[in-house]
PDB file of N, CA and C in Angstrom:
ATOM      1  N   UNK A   1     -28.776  19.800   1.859  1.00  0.00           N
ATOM      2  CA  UNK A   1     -28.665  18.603   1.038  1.00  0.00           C
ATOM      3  C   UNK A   1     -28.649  17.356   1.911  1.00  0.00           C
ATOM      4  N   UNK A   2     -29.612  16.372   1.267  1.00  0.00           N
ATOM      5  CA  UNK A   2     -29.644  15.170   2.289  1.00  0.00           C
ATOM      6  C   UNK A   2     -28.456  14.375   1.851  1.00  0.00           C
ATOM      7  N   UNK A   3     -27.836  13.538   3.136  1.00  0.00           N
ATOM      8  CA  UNK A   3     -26.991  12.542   2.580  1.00  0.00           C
ATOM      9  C   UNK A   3     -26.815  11.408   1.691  1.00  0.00           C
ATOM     10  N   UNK A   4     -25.859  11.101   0.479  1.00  0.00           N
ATOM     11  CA  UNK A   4     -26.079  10.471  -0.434  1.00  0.00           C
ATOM     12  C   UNK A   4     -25.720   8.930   0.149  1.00  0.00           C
ATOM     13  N   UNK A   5     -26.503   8.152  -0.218  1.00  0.00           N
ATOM     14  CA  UNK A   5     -26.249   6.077   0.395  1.00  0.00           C
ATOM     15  C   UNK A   5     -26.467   5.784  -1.022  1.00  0.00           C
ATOM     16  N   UNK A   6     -25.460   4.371  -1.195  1.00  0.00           N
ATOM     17  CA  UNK A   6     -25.075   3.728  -2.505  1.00  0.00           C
ATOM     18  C   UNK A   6     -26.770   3.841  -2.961  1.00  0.00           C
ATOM     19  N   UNK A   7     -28.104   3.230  -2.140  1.00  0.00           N
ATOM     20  CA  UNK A   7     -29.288   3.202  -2.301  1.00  0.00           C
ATOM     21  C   UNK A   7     -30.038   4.312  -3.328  1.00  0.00           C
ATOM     22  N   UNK A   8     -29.419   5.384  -3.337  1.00  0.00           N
ATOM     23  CA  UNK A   8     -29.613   6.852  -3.629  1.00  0.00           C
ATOM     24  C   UNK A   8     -29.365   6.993  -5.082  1.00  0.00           C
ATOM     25  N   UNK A   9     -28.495   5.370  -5.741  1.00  0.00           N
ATOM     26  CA  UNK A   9     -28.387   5.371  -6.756  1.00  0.00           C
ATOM     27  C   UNK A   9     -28.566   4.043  -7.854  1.00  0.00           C
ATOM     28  N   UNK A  10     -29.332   4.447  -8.927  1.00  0.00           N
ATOM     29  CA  UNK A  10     -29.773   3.280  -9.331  1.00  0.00           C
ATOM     30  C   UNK A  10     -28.423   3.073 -10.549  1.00  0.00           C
ATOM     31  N   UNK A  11     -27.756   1.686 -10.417  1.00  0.00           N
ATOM     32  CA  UNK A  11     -26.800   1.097 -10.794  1.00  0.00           C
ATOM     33  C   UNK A  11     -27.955   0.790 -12.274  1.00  0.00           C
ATOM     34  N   UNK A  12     -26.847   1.161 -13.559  1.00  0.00           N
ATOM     35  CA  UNK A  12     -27.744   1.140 -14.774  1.00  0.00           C
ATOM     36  C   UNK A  12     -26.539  -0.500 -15.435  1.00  0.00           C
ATOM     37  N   UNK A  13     -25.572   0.272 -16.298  1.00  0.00           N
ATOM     38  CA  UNK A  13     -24.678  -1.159 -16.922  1.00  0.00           C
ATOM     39  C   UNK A  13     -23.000  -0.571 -16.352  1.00  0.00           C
ATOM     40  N   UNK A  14     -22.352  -1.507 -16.862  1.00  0.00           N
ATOM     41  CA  UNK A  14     -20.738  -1.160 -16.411  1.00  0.00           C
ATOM     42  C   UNK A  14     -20.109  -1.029 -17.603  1.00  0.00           C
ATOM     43  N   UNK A  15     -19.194   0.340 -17.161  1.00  0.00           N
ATOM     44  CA  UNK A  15     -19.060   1.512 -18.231  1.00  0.00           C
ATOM     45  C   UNK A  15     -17.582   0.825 -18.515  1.00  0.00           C
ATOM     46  N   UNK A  16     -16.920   0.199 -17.155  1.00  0.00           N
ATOM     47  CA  UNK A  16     -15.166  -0.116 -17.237  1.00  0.00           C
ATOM     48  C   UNK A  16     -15.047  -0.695 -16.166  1.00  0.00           C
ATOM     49  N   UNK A  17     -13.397  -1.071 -16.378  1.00  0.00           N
ATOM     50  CA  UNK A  17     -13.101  -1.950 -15.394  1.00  0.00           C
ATOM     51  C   UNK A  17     -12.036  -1.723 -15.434  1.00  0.00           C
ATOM     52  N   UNK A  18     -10.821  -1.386 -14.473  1.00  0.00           N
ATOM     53  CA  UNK A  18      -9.835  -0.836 -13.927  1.00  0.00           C
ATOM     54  C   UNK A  18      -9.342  -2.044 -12.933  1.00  0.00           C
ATOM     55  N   UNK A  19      -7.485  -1.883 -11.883  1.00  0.00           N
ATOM     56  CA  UNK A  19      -7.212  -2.881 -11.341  1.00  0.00           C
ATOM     57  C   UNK A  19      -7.999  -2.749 -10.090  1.00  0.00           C
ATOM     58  N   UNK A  20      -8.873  -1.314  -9.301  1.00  0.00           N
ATOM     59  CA  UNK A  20      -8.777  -1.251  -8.561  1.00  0.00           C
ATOM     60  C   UNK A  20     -10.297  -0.713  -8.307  1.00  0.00           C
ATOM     61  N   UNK A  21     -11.000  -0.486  -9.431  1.00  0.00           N
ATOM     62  CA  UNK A  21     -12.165   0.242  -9.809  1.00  0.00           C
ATOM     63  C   UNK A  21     -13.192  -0.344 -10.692  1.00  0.00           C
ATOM     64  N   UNK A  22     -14.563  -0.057 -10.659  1.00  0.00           N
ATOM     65  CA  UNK A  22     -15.367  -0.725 -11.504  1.00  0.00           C
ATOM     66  C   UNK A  22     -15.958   1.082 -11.485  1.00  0.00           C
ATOM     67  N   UNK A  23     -16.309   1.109 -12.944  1.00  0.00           N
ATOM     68  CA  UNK A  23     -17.494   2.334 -13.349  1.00  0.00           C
ATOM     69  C   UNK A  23     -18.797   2.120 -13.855  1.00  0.00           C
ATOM     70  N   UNK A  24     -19.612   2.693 -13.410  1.00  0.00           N
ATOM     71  CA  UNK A  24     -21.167   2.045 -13.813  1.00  0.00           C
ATOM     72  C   UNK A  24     -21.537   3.496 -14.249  1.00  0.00           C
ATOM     73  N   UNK A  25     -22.945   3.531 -14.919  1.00  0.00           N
ATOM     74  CA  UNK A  25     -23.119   4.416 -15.430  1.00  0.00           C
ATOM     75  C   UNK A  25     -24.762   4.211 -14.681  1.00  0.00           C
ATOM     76  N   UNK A  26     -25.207   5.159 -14.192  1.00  0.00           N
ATOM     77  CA  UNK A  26     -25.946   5.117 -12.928  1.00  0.00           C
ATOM     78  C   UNK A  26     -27.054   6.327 -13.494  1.00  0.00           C
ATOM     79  N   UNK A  27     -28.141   6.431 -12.106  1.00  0.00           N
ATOM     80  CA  UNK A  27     -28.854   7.460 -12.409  1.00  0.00           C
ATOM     81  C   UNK A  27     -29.045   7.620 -10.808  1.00  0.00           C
ATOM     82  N   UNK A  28     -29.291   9.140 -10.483  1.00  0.00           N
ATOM     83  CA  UNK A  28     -29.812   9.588  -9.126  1.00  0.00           C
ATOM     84  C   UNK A  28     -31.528   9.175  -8.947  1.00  0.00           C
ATOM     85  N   UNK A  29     -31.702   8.883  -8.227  1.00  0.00           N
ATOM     86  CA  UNK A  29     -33.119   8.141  -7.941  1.00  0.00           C
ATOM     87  C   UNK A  29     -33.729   9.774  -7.593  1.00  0.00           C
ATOM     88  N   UNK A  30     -33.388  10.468  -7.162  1.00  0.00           N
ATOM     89  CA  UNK A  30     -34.093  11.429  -6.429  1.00  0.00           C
ATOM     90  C   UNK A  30     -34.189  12.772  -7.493  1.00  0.00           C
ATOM     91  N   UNK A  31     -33.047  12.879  -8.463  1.00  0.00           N
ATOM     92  CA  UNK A  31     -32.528  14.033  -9.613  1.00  0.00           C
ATOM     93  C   UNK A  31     -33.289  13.148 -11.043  1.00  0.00           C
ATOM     94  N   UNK A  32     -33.415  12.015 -11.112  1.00  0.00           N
ATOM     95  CA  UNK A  32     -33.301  11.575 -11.915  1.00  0.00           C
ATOM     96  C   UNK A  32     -31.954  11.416 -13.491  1.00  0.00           C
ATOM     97  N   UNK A  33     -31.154  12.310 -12.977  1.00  0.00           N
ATOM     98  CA  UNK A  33     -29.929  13.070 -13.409  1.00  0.00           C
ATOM     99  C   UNK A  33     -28.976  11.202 -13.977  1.00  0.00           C
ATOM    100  N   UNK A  34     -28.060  11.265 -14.861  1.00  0.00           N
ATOM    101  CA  UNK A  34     -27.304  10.399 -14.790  1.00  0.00           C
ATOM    102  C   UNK A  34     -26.370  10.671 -14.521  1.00  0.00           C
ATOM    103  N   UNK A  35     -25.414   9.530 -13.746  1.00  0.00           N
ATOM    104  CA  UNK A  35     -23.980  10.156 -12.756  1.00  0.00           C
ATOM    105  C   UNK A  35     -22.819   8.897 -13.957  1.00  0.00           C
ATOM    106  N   UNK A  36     -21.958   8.784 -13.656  1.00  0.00           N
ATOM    107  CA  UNK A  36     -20.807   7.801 -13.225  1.00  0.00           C
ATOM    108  C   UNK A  36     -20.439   7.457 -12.081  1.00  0.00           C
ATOM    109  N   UNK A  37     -20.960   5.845 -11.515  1.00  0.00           N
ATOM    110  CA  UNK A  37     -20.503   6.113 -10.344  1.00  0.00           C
ATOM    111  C   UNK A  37     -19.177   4.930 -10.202  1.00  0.00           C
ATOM    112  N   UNK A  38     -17.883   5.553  -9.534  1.00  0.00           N
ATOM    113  CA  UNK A  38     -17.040   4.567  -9.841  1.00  0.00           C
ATOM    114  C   UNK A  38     -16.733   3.687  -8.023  1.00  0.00           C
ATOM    115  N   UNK A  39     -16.507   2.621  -8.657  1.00  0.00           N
ATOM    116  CA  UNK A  39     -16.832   1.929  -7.400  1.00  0.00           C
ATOM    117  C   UNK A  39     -15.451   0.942  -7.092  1.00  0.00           C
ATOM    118  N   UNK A  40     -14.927   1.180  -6.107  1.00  0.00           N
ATOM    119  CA  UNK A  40     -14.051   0.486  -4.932  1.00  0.00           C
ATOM    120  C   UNK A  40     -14.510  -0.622  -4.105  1.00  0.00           C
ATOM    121  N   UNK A  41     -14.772  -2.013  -4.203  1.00  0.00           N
ATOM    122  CA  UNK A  41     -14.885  -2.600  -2.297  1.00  0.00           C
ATOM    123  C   UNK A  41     -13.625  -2.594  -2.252  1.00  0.00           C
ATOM    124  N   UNK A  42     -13.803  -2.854  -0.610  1.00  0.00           N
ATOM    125  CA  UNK A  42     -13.074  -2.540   0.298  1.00  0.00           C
ATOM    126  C   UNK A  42     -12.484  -4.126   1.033  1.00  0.00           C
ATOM    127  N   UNK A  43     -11.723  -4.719   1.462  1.00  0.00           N
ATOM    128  CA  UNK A  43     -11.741  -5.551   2.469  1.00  0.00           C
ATOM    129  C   UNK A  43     -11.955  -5.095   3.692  1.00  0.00           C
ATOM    130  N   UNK A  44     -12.489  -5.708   4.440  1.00  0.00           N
ATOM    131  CA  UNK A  44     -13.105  -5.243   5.788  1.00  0.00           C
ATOM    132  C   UNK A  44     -11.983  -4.685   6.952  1.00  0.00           C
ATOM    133  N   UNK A  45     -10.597  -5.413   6.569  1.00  0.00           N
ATOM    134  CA  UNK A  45      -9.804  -4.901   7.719  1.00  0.00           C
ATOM    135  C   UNK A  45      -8.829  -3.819   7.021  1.00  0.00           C
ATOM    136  N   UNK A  46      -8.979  -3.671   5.398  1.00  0.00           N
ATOM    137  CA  UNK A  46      -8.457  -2.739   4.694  1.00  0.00           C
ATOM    138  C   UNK A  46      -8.658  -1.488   4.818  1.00  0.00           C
ATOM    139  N   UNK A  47      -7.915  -0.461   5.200  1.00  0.00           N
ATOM    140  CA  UNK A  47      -8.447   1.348   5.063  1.00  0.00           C
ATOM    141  C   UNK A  47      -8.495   1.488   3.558  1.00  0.00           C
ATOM    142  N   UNK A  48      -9.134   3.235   3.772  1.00  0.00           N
ATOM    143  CA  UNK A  48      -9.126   3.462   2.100  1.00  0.00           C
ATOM    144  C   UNK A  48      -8.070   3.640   1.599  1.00  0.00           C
ATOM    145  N   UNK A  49      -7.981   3.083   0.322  1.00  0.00           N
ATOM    146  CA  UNK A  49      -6.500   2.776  -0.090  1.00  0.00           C
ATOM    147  C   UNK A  49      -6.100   4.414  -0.177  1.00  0.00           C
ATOM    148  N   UNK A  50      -4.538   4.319  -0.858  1.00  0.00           N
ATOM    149  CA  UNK A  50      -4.302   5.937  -0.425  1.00  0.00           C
ATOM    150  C   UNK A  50      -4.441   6.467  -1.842  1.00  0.00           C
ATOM    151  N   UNK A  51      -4.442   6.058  -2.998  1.00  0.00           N
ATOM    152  CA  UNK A  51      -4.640   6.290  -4.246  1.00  0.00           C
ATOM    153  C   UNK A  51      -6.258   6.825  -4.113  1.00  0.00           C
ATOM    154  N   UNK A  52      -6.614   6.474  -3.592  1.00  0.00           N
ATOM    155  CA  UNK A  52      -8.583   6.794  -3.591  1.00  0.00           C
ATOM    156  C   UNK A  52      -8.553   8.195  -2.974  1.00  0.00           C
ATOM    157  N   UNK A  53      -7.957   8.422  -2.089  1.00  0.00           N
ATOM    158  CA  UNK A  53      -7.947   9.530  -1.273  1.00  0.00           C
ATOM    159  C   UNK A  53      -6.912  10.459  -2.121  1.00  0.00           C
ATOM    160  N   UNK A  54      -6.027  10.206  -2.488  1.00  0.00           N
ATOM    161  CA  UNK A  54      -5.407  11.161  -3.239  1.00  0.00           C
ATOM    162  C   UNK A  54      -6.432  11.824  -4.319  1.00  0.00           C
ATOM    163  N   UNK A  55      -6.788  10.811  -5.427  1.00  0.00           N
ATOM    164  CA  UNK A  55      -7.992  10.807  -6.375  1.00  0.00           C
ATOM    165  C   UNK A  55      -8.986  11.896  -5.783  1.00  0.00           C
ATOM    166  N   UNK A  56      -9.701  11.548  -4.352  1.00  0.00           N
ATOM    167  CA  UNK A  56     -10.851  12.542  -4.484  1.00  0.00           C
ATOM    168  C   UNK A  56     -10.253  13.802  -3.890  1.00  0.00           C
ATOM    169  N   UNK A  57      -9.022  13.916  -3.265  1.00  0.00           N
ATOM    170  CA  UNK A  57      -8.471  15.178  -2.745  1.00  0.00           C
ATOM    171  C   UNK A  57      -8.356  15.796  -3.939  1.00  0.00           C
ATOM    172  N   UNK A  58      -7.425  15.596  -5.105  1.00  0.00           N
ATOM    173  CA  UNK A  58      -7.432  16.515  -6.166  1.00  0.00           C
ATOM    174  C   UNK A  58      -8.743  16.939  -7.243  1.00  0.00           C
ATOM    175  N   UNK A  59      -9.600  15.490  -7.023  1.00  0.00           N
ATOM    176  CA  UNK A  59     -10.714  15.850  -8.252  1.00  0.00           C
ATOM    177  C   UNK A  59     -11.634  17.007  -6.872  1.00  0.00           C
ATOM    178  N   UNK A  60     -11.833  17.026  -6.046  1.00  0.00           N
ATOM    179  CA  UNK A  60     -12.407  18.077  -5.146  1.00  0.00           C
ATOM    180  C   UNK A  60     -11.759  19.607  -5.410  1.00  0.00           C
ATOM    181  N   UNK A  61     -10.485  19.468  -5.168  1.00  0.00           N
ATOM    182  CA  UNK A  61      -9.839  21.096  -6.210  1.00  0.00           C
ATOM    183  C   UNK A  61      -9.937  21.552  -7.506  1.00  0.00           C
ATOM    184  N   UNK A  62     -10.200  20.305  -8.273  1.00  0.00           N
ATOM    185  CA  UNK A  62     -10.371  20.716 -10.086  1.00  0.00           C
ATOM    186  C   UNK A  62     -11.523  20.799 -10.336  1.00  0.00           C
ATOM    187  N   UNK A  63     -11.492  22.135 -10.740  1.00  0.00           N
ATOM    188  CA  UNK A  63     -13.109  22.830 -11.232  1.00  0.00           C
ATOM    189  C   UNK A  63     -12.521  23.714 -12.798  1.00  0.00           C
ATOM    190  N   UNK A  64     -12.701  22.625 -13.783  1.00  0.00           N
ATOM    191  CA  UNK A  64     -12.863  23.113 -14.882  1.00  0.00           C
ATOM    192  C   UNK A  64     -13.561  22.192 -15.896  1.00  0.00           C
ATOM    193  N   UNK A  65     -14.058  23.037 -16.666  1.00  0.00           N
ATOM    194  CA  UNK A  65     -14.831  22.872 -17.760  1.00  0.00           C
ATOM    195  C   UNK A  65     -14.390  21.556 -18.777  1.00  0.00           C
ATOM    196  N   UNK A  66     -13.363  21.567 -18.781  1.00  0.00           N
ATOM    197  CA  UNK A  66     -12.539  20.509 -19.592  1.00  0.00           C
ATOM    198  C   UNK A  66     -12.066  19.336 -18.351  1.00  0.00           C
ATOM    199  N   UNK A  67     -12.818  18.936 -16.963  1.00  0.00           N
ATOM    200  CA  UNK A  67     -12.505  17.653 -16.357  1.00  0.00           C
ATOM    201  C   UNK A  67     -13.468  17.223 -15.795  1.00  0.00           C
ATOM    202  N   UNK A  68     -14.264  15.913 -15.958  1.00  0.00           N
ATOM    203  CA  UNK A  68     -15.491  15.556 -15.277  1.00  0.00           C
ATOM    204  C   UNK A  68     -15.412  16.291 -13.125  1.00  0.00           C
ATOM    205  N   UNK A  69     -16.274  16.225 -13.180  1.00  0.00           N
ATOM    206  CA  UNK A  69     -16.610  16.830 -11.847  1.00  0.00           C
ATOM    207  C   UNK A  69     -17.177  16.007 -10.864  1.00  0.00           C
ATOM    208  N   UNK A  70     -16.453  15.998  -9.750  1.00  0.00           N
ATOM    209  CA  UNK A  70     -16.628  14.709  -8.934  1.00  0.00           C
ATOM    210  C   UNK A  70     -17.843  15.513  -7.720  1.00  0.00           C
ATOM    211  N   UNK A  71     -19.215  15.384  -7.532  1.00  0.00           N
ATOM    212  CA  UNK A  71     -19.691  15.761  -6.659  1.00  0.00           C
ATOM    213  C   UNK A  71     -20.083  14.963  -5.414  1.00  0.00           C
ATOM    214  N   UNK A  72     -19.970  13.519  -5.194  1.00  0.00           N
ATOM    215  CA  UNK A  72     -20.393  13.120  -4.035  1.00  0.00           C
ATOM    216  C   UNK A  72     -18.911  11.442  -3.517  1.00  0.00           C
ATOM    217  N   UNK A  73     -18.839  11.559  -2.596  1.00  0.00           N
ATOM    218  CA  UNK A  73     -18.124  10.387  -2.005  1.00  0.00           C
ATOM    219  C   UNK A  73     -19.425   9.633  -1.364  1.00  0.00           C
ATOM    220  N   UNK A  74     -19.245   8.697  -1.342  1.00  0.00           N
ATOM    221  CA  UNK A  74     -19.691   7.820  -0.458  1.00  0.00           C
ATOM    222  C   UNK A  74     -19.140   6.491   0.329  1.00  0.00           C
ATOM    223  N   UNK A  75     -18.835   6.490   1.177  1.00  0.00           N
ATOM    224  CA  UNK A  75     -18.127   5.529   2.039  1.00  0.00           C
ATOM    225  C   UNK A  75     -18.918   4.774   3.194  1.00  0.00           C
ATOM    226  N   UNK A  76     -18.477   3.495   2.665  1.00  0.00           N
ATOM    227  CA  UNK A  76     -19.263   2.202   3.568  1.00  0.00           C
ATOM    228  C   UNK A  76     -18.846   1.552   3.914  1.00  0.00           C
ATOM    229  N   UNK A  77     -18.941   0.642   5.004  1.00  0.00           N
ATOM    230  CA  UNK A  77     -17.683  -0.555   5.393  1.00  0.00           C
ATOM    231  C   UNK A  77     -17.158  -1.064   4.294  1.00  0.00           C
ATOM    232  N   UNK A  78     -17.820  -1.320   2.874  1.00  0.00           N
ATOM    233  CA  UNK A  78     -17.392  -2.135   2.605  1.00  0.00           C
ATOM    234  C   UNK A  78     -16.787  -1.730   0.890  1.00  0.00           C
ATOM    235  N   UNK A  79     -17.644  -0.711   0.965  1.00  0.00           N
ATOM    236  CA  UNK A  79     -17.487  -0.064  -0.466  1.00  0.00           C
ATOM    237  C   UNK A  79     -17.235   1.850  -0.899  1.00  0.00           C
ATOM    238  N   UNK A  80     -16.014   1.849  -1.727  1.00  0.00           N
ATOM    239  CA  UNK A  80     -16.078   3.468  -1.652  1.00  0.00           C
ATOM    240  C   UNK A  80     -16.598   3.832  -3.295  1.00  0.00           C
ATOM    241  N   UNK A  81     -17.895   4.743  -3.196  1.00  0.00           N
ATOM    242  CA  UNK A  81     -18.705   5.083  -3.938  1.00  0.00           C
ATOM    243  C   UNK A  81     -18.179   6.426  -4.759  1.00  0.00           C
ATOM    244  N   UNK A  82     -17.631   7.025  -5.635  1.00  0.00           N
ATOM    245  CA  UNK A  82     -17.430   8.264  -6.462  1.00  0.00           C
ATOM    246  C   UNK A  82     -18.401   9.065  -7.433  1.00  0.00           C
ATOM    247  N   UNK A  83     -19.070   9.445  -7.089  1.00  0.00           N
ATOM    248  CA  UNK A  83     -20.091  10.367  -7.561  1.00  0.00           C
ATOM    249  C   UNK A  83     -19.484  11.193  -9.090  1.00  0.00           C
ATOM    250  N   UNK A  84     -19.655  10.706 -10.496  1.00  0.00           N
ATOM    251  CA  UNK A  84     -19.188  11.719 -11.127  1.00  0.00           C
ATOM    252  C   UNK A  84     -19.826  12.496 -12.200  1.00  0.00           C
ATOM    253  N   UNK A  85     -19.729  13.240 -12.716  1.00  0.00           N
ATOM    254  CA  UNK A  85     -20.268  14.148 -14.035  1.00  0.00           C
ATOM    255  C   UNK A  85     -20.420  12.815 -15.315  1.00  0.00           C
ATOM    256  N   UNK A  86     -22.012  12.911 -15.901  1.00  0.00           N
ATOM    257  CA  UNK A  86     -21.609  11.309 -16.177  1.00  0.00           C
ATOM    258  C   UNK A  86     -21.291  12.157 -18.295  1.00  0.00           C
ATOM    259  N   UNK A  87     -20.817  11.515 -18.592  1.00  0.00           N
ATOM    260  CA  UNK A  87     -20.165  12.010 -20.354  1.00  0.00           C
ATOM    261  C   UNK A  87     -20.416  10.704 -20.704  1.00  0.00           C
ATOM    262  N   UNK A  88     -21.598  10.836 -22.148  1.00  0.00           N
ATOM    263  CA  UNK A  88     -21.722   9.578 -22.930  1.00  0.00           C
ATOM    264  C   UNK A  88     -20.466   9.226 -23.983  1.00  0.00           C
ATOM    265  N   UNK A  89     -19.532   9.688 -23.596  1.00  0.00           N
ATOM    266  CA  UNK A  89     -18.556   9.325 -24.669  1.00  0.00           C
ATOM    267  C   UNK A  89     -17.078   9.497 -24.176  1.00  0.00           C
ATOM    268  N   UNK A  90     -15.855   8.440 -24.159  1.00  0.00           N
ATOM    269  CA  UNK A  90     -14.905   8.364 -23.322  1.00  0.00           C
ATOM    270  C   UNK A  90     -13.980   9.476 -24.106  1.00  0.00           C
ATOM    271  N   UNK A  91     -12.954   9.537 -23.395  1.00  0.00           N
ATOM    272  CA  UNK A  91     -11.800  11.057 -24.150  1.00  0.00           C
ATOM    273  C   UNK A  91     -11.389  10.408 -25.386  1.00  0.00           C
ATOM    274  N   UNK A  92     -10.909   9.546 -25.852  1.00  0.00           N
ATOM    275  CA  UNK A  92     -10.145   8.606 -26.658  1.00  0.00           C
ATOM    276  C   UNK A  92     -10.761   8.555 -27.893  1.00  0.00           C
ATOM    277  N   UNK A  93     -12.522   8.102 -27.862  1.00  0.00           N
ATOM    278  CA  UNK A  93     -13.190   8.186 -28.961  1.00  0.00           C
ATOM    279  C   UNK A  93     -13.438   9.545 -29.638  1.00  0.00           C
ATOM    280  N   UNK A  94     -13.593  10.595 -28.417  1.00  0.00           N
ATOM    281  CA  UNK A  94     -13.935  11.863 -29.288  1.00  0.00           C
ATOM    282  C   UNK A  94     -12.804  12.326 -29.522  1.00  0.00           C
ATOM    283  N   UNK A  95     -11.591  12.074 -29.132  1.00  0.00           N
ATOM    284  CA  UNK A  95      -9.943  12.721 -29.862  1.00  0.00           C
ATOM    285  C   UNK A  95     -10.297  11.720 -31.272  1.00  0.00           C
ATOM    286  N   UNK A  96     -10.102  10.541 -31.471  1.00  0.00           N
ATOM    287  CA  UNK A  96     -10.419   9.681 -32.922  1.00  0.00           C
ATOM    288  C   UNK A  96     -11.716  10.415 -33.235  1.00  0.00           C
ATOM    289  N   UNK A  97     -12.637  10.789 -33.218  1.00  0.00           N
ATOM    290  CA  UNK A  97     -13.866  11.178 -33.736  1.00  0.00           C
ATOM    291  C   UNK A  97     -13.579  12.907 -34.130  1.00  0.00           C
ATOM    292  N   UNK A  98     -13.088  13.711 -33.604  1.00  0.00           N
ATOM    293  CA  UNK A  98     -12.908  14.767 -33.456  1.00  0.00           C
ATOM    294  C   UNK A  98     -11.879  15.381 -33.985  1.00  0.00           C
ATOM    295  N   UNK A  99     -10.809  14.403 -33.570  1.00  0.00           N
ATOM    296  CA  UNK A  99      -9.256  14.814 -34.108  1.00  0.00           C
ATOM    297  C   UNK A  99      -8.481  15.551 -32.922  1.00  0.00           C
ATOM    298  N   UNK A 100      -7.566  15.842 -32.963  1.00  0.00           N
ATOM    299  CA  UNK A 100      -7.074  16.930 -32.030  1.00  0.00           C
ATOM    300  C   UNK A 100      -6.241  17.972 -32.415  1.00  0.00           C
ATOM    301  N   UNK A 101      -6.868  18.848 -32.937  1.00  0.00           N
ATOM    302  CA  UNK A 101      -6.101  19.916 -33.431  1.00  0.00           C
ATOM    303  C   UNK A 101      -7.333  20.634 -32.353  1.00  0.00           C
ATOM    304  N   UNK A 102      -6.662  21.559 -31.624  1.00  0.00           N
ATOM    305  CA  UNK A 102      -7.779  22.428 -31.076  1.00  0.00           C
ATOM    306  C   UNK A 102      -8.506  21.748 -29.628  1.00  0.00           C
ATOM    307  N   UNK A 103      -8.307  20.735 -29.592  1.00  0.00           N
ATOM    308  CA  UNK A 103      -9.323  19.712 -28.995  1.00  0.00           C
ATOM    309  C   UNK A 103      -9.197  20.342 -27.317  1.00  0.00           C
ATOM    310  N   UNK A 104      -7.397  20.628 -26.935  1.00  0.00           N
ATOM    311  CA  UNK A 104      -7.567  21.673 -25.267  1.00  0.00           C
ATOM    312  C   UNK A 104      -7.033  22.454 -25.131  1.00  0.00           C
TER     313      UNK A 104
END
């Protein structure tokens, strides 16, 4: 597998906005596949914060069916890139749409 660069992905619209995070809803240039990609800058003399690293340490152990799936990091001076399983529809709407009896 070749290495993934922010380039690798074409930025489509913005899905959210978080204190610490922006989510775009993206496509792989090369898969043509659509991702989520959630996005961090960085300040230049800032490390990666430790919440980010916690984040991809555990989404790297969770492999189930019922949690988006984080397949690529990407890290740049300036920006940390999250590669994710992209779902046209957030948890919230399909619990209101769906209901939750049964739902996990």
């Amino acid at each position: 597998d070749k290495a993934q660069t922010p380039s690798s992905f074409q930025q489509l619209e913005k899905l959210g906005e978080g204190t610490y995070a922006t989510v775009f809803k993206g496509r792989n240039r090369q898969t043509g596949e659509m991702v989520a990609l959630k996005e961090t800058l960085l300040d230049s003399e800032e490390r990666t914060p430790s919440t980010a690293i916690r984040e991809i340490s555990l989404m790297k152990e969770l492999k189930h069916e019922n949690i988006v799936s984080l397949f690529d990091v990407i890290h740049t001076e300036n920006k940390l890139m999250l590669g994710f399983e992209y779902l046209d529809q957030e948890l919230k709407r399909y619990l209101v749409h769906e209901g939750t009896t049964g739902a996990i």
